[in-house]
Protein backbone atom coordinates (compact mmCIF):
# COMPACT_ATOMS: atom_id res chain seq x y z
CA UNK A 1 -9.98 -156.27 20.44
CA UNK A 2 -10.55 -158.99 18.14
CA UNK A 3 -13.27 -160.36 15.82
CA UNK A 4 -13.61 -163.41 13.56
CA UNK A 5 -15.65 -164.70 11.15
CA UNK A 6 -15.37 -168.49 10.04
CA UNK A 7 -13.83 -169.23 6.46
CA UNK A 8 -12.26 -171.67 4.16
CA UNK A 9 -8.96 -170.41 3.56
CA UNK A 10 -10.15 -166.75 3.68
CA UNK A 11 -13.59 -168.13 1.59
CA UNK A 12 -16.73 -167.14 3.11
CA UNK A 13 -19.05 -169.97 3.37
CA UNK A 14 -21.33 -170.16 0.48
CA UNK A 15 -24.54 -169.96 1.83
CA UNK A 16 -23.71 -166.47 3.17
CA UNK A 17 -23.42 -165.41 -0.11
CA UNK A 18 -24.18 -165.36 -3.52
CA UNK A 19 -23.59 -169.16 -4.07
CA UNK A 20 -26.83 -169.27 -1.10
CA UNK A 21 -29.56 -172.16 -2.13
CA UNK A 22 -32.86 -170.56 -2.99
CA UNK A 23 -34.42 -170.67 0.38
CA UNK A 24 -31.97 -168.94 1.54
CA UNK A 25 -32.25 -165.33 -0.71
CA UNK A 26 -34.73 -162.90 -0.41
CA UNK A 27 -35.37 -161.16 -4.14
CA UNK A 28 -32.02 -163.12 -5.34
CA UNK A 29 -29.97 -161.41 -2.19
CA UNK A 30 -28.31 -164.27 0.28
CA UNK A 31 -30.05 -162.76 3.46
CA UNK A 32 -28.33 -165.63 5.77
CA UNK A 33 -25.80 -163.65 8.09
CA UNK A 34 -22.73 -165.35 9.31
CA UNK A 35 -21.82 -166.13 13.09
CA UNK A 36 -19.31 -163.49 14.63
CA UNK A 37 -16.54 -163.87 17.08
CA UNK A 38 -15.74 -161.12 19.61
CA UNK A 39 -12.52 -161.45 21.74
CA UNK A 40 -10.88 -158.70 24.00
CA UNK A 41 -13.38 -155.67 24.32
CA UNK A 42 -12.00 -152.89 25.94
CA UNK A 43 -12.98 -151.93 29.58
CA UNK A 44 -14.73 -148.74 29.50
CA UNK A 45 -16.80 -149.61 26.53
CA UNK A 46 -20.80 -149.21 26.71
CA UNK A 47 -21.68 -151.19 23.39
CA UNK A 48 -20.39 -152.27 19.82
CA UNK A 49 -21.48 -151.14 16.89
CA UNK A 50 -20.04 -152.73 13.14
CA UNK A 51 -19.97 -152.26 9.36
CA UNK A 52 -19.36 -155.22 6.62
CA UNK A 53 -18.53 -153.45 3.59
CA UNK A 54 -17.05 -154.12 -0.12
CA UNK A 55 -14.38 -151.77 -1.19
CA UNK A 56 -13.96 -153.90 -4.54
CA UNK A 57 -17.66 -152.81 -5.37
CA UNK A 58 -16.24 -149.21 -6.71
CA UNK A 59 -15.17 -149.95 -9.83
CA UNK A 60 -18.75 -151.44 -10.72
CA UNK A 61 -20.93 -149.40 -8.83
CA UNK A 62 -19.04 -146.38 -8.18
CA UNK A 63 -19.39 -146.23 -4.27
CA UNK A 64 -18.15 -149.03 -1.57
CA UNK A 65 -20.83 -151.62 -1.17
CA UNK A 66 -22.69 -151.54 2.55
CA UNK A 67 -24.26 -155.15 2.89
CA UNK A 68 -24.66 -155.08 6.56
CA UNK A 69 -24.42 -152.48 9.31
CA UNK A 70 -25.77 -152.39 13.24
CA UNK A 71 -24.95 -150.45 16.68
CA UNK A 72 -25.80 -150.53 20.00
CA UNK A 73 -24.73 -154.50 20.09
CA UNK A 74 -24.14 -154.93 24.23
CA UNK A 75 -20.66 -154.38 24.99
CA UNK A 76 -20.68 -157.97 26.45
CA UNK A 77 -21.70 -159.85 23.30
CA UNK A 78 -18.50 -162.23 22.59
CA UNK A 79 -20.64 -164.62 19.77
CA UNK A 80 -23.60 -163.44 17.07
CA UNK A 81 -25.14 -166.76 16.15
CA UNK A 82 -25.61 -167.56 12.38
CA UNK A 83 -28.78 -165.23 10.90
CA UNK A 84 -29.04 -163.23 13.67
CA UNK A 85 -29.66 -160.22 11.46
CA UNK A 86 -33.50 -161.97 10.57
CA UNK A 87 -34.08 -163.75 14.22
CA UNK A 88 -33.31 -160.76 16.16
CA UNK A 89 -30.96 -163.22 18.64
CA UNK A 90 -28.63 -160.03 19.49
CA UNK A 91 -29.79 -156.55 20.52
CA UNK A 92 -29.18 -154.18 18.45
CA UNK A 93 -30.09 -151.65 15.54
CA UNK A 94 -29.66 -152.23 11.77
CA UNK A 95 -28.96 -149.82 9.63
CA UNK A 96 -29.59 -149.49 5.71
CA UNK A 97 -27.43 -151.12 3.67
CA UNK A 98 -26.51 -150.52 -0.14
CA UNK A 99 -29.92 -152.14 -1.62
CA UNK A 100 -31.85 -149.21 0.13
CA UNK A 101 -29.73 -146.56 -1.75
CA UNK A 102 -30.90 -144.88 -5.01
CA UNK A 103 -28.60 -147.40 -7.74
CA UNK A 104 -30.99 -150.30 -6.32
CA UNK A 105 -34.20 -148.22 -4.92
CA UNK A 106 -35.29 -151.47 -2.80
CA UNK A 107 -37.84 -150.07 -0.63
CA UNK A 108 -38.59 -153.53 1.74
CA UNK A 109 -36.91 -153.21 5.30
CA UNK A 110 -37.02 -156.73 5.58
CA UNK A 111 -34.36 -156.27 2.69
CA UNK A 112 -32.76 -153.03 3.18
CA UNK A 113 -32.07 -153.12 7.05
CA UNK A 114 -30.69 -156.37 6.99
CA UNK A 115 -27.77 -158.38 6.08
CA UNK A 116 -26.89 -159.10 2.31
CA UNK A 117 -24.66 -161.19 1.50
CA UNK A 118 -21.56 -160.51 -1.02
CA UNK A 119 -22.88 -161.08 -4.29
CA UNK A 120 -19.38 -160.28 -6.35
CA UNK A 121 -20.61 -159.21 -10.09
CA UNK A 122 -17.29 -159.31 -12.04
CA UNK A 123 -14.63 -161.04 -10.03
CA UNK A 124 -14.07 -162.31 -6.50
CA UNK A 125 -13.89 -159.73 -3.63
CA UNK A 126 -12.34 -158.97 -0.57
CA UNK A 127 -15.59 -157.87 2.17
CA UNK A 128 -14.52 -155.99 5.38
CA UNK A 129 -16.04 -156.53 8.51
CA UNK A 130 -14.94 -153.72 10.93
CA UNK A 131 -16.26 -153.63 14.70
CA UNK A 132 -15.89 -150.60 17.10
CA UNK A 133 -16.13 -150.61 20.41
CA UNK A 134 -17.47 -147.28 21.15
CA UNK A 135 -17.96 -145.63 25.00
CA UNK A 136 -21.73 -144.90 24.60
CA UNK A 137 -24.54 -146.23 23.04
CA UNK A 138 -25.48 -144.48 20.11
CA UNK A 139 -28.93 -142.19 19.37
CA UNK A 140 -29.59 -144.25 16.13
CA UNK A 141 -32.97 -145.40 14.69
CA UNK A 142 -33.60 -148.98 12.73
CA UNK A 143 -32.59 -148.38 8.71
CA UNK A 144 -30.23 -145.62 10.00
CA UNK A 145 -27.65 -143.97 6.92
CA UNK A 146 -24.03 -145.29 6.97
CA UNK A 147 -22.80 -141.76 7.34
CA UNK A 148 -25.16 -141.30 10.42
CA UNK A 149 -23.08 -143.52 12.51
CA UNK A 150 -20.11 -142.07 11.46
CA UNK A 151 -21.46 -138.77 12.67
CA UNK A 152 -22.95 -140.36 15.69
CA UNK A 153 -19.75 -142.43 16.43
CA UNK A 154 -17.48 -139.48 16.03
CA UNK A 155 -15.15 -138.54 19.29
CA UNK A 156 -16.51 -141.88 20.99
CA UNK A 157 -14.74 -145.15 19.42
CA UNK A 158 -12.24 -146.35 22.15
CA UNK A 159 -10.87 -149.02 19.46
CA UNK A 160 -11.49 -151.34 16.34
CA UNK A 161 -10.82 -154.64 14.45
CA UNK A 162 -11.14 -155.84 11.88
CA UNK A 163 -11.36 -159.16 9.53
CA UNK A 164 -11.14 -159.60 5.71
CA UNK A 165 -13.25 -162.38 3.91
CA UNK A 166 -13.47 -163.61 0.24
CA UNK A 167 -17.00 -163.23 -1.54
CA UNK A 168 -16.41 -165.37 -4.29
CA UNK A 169 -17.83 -164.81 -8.18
């Protein structure tokens, strides 16, 4: 399985992330999600499901940044347009990410189950996008936890991939 996500040498576009013009944040978050590329899904597989995380967000907030994370994608999707985490152009459910945890407290689903984009504080960072293809469709509600997939996903992923992207400061 594959997955891609368009760059500039590794650079995610800007207006997927904190560089994002004004109409294009929600409460200063870039809330603009960026198209997706799906290539060589296993057979067998009943639905996707993926995370895009920042690992570089530990030494600043103590905890690896969620900033966008969704299951129960149809096992056919090969493309997810540009903003489909707002326009709803893809079935599937969105979890919580990292705004709807206790360091931020954002209470707005409109923000919290949602995509938002990297917004690097200190220096630039390296955002992981990991999709599983999974052999069920998962029992999970909109503004699901992180570790509820995890739980949910457990004994059922049939494979993964994975891309790296640079949120610059």
């Amino acid at each position: 399985m594959k997955v891609s996500i368009p760059t500039e040498n590794g650079v995610l576009a800007a207006k997927y992330a904190k560089q994002a013009a004004p109409e294009l944040q929600l409460k200063g978050h870039p809330i603009v999600s960026f198209p997706i590329h799906i290539e060589d899904v296993p057979a067998g597989a009943k639905s996707l499901a993926f995370v895009f995380y920042d690992d570089d967000a530990i030494p600043v907030s103590g905890f690896t940044w969620i900033h966008w994370t969704a299951a129960n994608l149809p096992v056919e999707t090969t493309d997810i347009p540009e903003n489909a985490s707002r326009l709803g152009s893809i079935s599937m459910v969105q979890g919580n990410n990292s705004t709807a945890g206790g360091y931020v407290g954002e209470t707005d689903p409109t923000l919290t189950q949602h995509y938002v984009g990297p917004y690097p504080p200190n220096k630039d960072h390296d955002y992981t996008f990991k999709l599983y293809a999974l052999d069920t469709e998962l029992d999970l509600k909109p503004g699901y936890w992180l570790n509820d997939f995890y739980k949910a996903s457990q004994g059922h992923v049939l494979t993964t991939a994975k891309t790296v992207v640079i949120g610059k400061k």
